[in-house]
N, C-alpha and C. Protein backbone atom coordinates (compact mmCIF):
# COMPACT_ATOMS: atom_id res chain seq x y z
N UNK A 1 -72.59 40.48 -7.96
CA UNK A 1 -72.51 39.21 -7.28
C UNK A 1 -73.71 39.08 -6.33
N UNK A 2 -74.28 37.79 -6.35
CA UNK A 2 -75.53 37.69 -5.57
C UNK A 2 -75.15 36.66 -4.54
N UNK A 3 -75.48 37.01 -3.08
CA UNK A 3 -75.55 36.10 -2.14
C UNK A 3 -76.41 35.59 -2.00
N UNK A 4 -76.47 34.18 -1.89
CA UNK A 4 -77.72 33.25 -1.84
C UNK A 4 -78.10 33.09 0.19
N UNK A 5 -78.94 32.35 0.42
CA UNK A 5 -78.83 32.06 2.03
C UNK A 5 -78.30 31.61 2.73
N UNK A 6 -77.70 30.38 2.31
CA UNK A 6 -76.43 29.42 2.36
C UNK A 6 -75.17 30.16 2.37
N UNK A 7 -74.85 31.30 1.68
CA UNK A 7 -73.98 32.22 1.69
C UNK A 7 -74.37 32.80 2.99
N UNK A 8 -75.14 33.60 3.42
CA UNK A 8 -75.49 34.38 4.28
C UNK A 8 -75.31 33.36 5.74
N UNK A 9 -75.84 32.24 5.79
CA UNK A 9 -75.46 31.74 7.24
C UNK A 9 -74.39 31.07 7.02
N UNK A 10 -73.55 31.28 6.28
CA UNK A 10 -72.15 30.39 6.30
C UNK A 10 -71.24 31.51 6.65
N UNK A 11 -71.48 32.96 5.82
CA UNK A 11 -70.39 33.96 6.61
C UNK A 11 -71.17 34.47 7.90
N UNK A 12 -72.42 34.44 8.37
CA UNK A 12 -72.79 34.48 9.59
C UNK A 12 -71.91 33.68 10.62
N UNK A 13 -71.98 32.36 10.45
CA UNK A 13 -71.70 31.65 11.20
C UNK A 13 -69.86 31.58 11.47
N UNK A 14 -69.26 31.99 10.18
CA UNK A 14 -67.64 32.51 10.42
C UNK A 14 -67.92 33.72 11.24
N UNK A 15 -68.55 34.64 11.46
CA UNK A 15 -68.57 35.98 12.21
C UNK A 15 -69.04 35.69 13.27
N UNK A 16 -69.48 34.33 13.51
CA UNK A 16 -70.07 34.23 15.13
C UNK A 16 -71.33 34.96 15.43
N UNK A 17 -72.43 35.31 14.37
CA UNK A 17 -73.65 36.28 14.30
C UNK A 17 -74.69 35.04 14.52
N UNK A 18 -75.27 35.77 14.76
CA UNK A 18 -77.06 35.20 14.93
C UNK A 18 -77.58 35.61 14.17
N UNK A 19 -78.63 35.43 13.08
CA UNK A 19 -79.39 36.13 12.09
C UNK A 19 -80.47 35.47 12.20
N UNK A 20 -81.62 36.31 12.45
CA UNK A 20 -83.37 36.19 12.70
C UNK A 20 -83.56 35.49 11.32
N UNK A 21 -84.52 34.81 11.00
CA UNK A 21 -84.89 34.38 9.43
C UNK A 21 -85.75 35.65 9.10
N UNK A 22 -86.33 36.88 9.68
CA UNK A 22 -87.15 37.96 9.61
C UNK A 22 -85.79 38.89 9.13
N UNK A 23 -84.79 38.92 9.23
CA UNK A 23 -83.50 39.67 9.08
C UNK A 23 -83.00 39.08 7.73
N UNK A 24 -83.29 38.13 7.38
CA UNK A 24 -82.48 37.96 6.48
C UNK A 24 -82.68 38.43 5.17
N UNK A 25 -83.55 38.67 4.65
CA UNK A 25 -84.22 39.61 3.52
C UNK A 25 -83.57 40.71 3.19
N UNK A 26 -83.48 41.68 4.57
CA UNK A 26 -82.83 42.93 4.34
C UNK A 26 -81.36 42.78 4.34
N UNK A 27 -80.66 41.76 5.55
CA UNK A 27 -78.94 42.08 4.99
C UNK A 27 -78.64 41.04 3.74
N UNK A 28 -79.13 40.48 3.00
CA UNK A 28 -78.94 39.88 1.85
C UNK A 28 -79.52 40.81 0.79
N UNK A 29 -80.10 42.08 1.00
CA UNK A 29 -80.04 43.16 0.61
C UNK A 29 -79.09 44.13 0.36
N UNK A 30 -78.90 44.23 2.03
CA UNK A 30 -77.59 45.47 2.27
C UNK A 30 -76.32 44.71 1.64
N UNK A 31 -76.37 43.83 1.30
CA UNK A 31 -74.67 42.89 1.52
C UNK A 31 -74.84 42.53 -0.18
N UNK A 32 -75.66 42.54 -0.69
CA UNK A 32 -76.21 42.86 -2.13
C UNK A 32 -75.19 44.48 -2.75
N UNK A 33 -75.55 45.27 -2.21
CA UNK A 33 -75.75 46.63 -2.20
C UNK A 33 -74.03 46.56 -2.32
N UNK A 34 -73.76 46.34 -0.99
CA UNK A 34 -72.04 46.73 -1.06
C UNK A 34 -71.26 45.97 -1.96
N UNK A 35 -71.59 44.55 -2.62
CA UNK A 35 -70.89 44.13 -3.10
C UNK A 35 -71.09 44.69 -4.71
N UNK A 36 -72.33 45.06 -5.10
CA UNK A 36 -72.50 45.44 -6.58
C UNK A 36 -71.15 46.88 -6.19
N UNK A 37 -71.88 47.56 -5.53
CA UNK A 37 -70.75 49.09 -5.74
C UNK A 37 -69.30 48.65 -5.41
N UNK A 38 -69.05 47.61 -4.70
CA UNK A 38 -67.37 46.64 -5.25
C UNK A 38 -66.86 46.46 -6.12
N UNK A 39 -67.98 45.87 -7.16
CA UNK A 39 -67.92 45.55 -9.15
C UNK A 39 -67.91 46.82 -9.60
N UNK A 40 -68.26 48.27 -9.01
CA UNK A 40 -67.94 49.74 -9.75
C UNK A 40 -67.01 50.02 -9.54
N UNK A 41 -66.55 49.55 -8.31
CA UNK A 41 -65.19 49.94 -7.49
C UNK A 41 -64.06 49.13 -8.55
N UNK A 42 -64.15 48.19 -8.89
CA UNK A 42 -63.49 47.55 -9.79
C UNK A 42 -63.21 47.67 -11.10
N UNK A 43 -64.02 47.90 -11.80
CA UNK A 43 -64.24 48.79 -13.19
C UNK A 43 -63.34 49.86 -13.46
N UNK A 44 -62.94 50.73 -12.31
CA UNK A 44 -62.39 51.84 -12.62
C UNK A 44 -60.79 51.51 -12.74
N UNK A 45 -60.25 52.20 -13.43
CA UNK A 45 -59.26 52.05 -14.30
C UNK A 45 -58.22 52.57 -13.40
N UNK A 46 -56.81 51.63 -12.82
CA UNK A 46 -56.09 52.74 -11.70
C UNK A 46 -54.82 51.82 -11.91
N UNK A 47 -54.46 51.90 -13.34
CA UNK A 47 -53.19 51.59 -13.78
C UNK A 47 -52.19 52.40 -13.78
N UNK A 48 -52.70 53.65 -13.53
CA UNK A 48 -51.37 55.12 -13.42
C UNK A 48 -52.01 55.58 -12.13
N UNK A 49 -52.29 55.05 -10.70
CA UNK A 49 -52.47 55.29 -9.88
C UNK A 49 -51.75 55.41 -8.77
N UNK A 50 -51.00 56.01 -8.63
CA UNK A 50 -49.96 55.43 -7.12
C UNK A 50 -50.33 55.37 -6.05
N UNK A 51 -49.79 54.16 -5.62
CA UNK A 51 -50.92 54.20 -3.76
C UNK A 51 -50.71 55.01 -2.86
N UNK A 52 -52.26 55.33 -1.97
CA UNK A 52 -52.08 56.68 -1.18
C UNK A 52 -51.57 56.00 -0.02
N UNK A 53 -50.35 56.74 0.33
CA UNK A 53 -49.82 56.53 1.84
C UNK A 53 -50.58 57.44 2.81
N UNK A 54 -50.61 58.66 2.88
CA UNK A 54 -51.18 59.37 3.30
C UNK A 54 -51.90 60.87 2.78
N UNK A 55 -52.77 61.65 3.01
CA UNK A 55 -53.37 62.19 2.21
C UNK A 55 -53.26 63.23 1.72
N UNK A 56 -52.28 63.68 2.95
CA UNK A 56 -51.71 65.07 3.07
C UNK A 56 -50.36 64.78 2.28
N UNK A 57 -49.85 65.66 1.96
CA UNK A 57 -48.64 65.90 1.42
C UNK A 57 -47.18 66.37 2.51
N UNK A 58 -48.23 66.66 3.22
CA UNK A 58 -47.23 67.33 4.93
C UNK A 58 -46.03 66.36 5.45
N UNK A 59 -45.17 67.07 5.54
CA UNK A 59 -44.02 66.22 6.22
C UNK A 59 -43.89 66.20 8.09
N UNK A 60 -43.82 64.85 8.97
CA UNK A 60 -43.68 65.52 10.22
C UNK A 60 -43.00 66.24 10.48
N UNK A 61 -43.06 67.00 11.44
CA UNK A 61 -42.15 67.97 11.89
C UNK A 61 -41.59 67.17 13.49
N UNK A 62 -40.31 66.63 13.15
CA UNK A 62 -39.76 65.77 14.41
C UNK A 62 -39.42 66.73 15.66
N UNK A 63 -38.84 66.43 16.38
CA UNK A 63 -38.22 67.49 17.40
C UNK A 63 -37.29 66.05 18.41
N UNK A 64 -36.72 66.72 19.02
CA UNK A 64 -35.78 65.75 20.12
C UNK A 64 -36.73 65.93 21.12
N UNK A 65 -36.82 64.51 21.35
CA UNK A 65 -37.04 63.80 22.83
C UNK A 65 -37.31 64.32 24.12
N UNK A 66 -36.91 65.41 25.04
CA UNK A 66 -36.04 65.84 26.17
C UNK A 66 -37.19 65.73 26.90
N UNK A 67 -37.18 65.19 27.72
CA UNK A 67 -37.96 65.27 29.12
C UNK A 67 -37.74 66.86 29.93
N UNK A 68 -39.00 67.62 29.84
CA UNK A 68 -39.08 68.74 30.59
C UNK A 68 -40.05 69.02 31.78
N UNK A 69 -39.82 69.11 32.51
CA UNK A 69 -40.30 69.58 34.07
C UNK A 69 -41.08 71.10 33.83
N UNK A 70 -42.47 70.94 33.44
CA UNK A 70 -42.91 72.30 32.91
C UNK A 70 -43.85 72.47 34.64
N UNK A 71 -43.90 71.92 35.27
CA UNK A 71 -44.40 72.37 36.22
C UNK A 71 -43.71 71.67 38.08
N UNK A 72 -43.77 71.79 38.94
CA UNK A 72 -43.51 71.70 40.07
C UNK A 72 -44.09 70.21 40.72
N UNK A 73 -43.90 69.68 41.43
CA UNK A 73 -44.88 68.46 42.34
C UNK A 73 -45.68 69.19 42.72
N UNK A 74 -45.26 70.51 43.98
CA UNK A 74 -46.37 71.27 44.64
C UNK A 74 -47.40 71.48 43.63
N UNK A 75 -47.23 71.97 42.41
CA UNK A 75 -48.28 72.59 41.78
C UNK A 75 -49.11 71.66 41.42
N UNK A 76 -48.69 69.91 41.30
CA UNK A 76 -48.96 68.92 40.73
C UNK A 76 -50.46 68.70 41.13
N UNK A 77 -49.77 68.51 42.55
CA UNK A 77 -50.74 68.47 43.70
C UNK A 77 -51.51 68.75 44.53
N UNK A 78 -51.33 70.37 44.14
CA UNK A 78 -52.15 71.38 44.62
C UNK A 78 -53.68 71.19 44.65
N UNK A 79 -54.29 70.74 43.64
CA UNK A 79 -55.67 70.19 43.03
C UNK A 79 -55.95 68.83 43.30
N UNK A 80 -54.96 67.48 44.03
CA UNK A 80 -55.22 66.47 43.73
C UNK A 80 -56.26 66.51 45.17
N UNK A 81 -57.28 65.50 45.05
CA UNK A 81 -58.18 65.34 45.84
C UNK A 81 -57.84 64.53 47.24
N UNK A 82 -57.09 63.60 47.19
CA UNK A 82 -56.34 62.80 48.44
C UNK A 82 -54.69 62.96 48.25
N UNK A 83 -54.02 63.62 49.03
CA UNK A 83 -52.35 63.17 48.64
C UNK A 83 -51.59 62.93 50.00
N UNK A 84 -50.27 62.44 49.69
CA UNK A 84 -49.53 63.10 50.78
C UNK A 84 -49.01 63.61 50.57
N UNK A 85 -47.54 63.74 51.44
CA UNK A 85 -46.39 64.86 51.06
C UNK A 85 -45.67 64.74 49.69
N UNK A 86 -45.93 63.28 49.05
CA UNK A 86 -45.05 64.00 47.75
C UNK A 86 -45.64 62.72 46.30
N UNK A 87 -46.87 62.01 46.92
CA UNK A 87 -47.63 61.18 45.76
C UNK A 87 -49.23 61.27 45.81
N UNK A 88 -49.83 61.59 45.18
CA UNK A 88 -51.41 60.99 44.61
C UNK A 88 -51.75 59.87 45.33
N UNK A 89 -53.03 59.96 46.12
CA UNK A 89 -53.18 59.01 46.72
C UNK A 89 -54.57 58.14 46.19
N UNK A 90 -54.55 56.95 45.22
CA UNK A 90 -55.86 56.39 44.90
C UNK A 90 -56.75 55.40 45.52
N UNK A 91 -58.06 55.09 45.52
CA UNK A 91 -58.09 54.15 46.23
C UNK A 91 -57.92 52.84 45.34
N UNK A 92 -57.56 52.00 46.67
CA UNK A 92 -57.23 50.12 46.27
C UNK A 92 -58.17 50.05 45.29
N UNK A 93 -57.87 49.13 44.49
CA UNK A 93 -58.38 48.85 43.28
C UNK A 93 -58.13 46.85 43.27
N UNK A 94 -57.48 46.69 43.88
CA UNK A 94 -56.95 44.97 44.00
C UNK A 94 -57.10 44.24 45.50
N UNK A 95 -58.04 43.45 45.25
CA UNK A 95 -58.52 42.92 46.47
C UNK A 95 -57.49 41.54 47.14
């Protein structure tokens, strides 16, 4: 399939692009390029194909939910750079 220029600034202009007239040579090139290897992409035969969900064959491994306390506040905060006695202190951010 060949894109003409009229093609090229009409899906430009759906994409909201700017295109140099010095530019246009090469992506009516590149856009050349992807659509021929589309027509190979097409050719190939994928009537006994089943669609890939995912690639792996792996099943998740779920687990329950539970909220765990793996560490302390003190320890929380031990490292934080401004705190008080028991929150993180950031600066204002909302004027």
């Amino acid at each position: 399939m060949k894109i003409d220029k009229e093609s090229l600034k009409k899906i430009a202009n759906l994409a909201r692009l700017e295109i140099k007239p010095e530019e246009e040579a090469g992506i009516l090139a590149s856009m050349d390029s992807v659509l021929t290897w589309m027509e190979q992409l097409n050719e190939v035969n994928t009537n006994d194909v089943e669609p890939l969900t995912h690639i792996l064959d792996e099943v998740n491994n779920w687990r329950e939910d539970v909220g765990v306390n793996s560490m302390t506040r003190e320890e929380a905060l031990a490292n934080a750079p401004s705190k008080n006695a028991s929150y993180l202190m950031v600066p204002k951010v909302i004027e």
